[in-house]
C-alpha atoms as a PDB file:
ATOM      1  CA  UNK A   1      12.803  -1.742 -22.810  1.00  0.00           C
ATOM      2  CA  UNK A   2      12.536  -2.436 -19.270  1.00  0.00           C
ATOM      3  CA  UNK A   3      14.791  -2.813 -16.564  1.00  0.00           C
ATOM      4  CA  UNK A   4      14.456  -5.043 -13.550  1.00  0.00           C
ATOM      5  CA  UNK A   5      14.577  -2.540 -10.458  1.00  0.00           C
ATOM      6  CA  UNK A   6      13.759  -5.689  -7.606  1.00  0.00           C
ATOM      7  CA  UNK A   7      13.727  -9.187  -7.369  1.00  0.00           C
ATOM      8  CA  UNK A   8      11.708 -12.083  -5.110  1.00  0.00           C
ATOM      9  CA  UNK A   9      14.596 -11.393  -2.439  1.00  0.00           C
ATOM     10  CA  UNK A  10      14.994  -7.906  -2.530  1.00  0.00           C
ATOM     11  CA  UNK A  11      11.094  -7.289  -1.989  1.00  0.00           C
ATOM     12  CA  UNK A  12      10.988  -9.972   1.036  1.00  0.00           C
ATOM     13  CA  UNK A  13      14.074  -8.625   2.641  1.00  0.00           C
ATOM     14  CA  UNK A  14      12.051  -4.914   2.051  1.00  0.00           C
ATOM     15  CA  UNK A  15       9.029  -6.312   3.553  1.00  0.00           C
ATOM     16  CA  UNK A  16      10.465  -7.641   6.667  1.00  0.00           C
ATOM     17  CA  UNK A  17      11.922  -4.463   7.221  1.00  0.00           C
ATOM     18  CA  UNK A  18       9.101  -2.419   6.873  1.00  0.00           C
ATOM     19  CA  UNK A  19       7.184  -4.690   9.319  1.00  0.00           C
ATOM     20  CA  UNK A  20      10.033  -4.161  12.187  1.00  0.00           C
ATOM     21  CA  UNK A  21       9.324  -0.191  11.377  1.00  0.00           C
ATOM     22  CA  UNK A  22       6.187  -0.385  11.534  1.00  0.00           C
ATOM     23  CA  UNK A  23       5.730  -2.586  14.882  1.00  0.00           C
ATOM     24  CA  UNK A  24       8.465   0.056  16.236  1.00  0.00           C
ATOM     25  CA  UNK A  25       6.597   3.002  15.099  1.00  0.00           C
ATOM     26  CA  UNK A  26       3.284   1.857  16.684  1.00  0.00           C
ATOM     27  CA  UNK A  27       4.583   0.126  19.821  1.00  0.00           C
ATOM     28  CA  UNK A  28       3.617  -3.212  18.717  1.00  0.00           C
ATOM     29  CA  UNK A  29       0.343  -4.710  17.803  1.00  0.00           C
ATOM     30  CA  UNK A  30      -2.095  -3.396  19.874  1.00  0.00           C
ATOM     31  CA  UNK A  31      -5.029  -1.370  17.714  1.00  0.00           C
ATOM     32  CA  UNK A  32      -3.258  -2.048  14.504  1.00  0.00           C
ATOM     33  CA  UNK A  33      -4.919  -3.018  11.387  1.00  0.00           C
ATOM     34  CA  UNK A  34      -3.216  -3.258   7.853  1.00  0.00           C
ATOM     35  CA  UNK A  35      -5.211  -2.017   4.567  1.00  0.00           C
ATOM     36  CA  UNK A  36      -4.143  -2.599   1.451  1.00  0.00           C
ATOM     37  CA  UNK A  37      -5.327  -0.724  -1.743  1.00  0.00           C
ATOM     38  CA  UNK A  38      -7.278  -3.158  -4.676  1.00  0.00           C
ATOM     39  CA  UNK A  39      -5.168  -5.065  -6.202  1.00  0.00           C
ATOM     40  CA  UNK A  40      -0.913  -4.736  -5.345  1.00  0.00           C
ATOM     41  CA  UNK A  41      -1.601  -3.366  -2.110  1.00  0.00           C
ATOM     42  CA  UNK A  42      -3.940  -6.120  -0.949  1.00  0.00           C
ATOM     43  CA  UNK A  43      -0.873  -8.502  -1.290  1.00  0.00           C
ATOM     44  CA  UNK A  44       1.296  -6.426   0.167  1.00  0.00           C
ATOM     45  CA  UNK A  45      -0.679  -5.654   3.420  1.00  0.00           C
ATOM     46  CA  UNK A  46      -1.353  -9.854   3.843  1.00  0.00           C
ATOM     47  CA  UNK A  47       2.647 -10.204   3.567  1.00  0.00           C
ATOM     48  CA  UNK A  48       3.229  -7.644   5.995  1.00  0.00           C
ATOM     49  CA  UNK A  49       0.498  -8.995   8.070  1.00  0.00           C
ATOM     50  CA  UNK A  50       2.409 -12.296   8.115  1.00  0.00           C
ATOM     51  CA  UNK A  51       5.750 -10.898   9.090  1.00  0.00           C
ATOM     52  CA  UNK A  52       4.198  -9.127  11.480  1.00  0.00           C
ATOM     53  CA  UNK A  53       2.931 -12.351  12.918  1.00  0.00           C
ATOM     54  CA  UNK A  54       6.587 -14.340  13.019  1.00  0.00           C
ATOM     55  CA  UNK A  55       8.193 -11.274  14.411  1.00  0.00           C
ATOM     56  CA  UNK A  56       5.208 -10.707  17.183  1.00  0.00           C
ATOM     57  CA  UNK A  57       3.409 -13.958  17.535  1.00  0.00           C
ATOM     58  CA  UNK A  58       0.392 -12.348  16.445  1.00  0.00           C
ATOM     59  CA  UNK A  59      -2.052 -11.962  13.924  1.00  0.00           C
ATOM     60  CA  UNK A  60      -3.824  -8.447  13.231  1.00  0.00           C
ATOM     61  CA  UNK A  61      -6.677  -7.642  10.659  1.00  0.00           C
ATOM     62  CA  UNK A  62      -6.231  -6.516   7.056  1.00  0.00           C
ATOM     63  CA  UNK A  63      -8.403  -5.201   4.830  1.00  0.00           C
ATOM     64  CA  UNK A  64      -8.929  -4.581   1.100  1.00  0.00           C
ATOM     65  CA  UNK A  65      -9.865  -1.136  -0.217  1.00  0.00           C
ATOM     66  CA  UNK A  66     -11.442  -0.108  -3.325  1.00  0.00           C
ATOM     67  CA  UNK A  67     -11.016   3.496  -4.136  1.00  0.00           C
ATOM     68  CA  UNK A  68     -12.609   3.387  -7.982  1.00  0.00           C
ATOM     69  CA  UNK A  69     -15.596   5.708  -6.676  1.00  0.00           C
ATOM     70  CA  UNK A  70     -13.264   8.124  -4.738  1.00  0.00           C
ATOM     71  CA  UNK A  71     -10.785   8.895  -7.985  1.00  0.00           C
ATOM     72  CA  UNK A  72     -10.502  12.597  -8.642  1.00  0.00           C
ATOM     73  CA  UNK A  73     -10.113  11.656 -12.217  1.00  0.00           C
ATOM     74  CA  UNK A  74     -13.630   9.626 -13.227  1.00  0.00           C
ATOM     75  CA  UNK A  75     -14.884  12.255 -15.380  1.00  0.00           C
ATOM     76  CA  UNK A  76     -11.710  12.687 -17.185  1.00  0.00           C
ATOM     77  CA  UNK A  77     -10.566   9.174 -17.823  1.00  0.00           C
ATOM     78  CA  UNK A  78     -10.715   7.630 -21.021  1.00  0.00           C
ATOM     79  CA  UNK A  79     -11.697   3.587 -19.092  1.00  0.00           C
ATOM     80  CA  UNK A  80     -13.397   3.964 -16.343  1.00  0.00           C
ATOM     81  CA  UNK A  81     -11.634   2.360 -13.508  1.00  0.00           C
ATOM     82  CA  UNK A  82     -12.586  -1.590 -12.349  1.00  0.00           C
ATOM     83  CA  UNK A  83     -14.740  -2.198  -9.607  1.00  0.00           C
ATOM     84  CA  UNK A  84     -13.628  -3.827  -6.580  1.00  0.00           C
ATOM     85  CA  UNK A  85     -14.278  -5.024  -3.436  1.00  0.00           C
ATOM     86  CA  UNK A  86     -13.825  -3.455   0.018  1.00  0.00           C
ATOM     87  CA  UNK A  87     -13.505  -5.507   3.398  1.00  0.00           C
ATOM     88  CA  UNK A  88     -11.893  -4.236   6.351  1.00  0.00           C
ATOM     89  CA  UNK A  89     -12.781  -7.329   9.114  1.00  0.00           C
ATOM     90  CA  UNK A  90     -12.878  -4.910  12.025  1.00  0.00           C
ATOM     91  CA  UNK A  91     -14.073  -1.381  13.359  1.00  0.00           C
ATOM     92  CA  UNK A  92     -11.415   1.137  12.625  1.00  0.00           C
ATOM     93  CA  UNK A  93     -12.536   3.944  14.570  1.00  0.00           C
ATOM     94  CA  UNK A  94      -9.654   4.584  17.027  1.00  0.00           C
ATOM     95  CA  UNK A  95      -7.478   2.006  15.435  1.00  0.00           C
ATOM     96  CA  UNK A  96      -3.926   3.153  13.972  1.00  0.00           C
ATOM     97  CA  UNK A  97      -4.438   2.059  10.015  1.00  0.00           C
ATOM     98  CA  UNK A  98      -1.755   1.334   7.722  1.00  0.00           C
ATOM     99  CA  UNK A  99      -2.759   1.922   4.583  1.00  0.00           C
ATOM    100  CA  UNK A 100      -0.568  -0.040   1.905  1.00  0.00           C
ATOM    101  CA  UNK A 101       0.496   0.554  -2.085  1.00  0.00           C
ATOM    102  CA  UNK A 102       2.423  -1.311  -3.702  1.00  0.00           C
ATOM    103  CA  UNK A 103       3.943   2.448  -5.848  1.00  0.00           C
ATOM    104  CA  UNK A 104       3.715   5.940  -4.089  1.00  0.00           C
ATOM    105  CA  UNK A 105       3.485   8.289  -7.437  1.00  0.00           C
ATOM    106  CA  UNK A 106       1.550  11.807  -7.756  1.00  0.00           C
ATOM    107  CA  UNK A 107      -0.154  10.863  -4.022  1.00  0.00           C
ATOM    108  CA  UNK A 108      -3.743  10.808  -5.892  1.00  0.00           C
ATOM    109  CA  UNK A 109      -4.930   7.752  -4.485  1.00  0.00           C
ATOM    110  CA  UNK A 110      -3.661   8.149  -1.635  1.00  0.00           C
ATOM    111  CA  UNK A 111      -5.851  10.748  -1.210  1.00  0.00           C
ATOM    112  CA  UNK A 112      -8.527   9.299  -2.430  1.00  0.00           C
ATOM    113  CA  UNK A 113      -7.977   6.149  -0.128  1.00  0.00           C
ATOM    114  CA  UNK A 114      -7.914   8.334   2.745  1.00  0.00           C
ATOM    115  CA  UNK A 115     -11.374   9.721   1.569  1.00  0.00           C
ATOM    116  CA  UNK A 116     -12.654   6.209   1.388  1.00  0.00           C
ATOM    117  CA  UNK A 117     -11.369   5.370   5.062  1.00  0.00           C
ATOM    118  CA  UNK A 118     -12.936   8.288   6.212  1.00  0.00           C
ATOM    119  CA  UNK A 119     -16.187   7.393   5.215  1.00  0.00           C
ATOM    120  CA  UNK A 120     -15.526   3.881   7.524  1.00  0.00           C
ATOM    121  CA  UNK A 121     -15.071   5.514  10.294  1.00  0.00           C
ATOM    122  CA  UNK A 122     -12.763   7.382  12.220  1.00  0.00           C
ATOM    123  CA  UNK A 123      -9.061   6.372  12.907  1.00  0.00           C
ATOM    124  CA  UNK A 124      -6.595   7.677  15.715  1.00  0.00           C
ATOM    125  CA  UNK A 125      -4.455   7.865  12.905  1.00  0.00           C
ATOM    126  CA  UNK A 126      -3.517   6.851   9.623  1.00  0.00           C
ATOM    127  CA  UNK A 127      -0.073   6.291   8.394  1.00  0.00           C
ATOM    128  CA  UNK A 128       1.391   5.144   4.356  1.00  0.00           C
ATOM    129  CA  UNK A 129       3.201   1.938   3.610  1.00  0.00           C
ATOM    130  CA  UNK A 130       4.712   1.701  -0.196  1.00  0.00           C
ATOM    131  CA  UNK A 131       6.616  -1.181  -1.810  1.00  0.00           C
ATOM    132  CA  UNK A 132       8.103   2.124  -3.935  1.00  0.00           C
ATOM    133  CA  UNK A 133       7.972   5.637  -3.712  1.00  0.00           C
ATOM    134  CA  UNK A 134       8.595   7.085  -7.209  1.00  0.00           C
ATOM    135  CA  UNK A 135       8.290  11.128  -6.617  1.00  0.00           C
ATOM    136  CA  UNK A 136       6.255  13.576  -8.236  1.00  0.00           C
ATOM    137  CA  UNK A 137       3.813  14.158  -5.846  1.00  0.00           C
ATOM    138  CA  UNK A 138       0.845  16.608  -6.808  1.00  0.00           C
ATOM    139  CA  UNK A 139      -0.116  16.698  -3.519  1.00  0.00           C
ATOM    140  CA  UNK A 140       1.476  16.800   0.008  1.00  0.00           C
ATOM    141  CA  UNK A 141       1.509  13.112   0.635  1.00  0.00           C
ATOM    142  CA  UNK A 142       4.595  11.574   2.198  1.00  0.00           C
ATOM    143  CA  UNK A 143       5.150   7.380   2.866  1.00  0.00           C
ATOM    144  CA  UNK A 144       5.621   6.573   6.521  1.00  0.00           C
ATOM    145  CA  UNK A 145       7.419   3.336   5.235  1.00  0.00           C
ATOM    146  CA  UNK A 146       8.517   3.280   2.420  1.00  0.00           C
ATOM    147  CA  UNK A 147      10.420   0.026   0.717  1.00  0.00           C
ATOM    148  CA  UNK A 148      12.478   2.115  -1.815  1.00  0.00           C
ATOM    149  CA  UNK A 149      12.663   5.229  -3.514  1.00  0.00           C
ATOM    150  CA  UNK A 150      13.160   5.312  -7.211  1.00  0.00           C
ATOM    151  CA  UNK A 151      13.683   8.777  -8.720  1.00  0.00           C
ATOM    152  CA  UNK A 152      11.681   8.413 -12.536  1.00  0.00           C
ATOM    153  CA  UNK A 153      10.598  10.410 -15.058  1.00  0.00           C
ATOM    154  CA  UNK A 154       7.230  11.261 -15.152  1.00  0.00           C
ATOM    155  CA  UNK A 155       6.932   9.049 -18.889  1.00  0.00           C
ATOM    156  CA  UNK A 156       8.394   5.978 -16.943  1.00  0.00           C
ATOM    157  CA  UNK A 157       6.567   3.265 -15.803  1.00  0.00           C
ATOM    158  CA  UNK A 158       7.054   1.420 -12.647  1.00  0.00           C
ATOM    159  CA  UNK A 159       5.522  -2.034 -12.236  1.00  0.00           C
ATOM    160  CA  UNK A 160       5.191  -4.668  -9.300  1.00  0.00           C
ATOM    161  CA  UNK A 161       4.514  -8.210 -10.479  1.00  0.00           C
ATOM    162  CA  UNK A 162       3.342 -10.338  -7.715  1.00  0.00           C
ATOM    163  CA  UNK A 163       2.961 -14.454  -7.041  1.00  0.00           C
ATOM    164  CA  UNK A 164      -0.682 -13.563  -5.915  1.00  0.00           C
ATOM    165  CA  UNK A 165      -1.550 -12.372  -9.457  1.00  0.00           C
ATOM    166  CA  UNK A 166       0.044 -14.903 -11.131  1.00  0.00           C
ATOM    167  CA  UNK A 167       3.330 -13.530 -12.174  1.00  0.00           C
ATOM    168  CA  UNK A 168       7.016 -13.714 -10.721  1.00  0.00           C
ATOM    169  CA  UNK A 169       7.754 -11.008  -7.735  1.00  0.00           C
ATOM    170  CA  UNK A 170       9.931  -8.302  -9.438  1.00  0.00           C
ATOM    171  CA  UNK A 171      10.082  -4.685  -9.816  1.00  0.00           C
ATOM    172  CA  UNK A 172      10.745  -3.264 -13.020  1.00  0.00           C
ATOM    173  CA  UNK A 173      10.534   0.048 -14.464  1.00  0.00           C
ATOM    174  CA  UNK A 174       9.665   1.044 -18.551  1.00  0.00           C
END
């Protein structure tokens, strides 16, 4: 049975709050890029990209990330994790980076994400954007925005549907 956490509303009213924090964190635009994490965070980053640009009057570059080859878990994985693509449209060495997830869980791919920038260059700093942040971390990974916490139980399941992929904007947890 699953229970609907967030609706179309809730996550654009979330969203346009996040993007006031994160323009007030940061100062504004200047040296700010937005990447979002294959597939949820993708969407994510473009809609905060967008608010960003009717709240400032301009438009910054976001990227897509792939982290499939930076997993901790390939060897142990019964499907081996889809393949992606990676484009981040400008030079991030000394740029502040967003990185954005749609759910904040054990902090794994986070991790592995950062790995992945990494290898891109080098950043003046990197800072976390979630849609959720669930709990459990397994390692010491904390959001910098996050849209909502939602204590779970490690067996639950917390999905975001999005337009993008086809489906309704909700958040619902299983």
């Amino acid at each position: 049975m699953s229970k609907e956490l967030l609706d179309k509303k809730d996550i654009d009213r979330i969203l346009a709050r996040m993007a006031h924090e994160i323009l007030e964190k940061n100062k504004g635009t200047k040296e700010l890029c937005l990447v979002g994490i294959q597939s949820g965070g993708v969407h994510l980053a473009k809609r905060l990209a967008g608010k960003i640009k009717e709240i400032e009057g301009k438009e910054i570059p976001v990227g897509s990330l792939d982290i499939a080859f930076y997993r901790d878990d390939l060897n142990i994985r019964e499907k081996q994790p889809a393949v992606r693509r990676t484009e981040v449209p400008c030079e991030i060495t000394d740029m502040k980076v967003v990185l954005v997830d749609d759910v904040l869980f054990t902090g794994r791919s986070i991790r592995a994400a950062m790995d992945a920038l990494m290898d891109m260059g080098r950043p003046s700093c990197i800072q976390l954007a979630v849609l959720i942040d669930r709990g459990h971390r397994e390692l010491p990974i904390k959001a910098d925005f996050a849209g909502k916490n939602i204590p779970t139980a490690t067996d639950e399941d917390v999905e975001v549907s999005l337009e993008e992929d086809g489906l309704e904007d909700k958040v619902t947890i299983k």
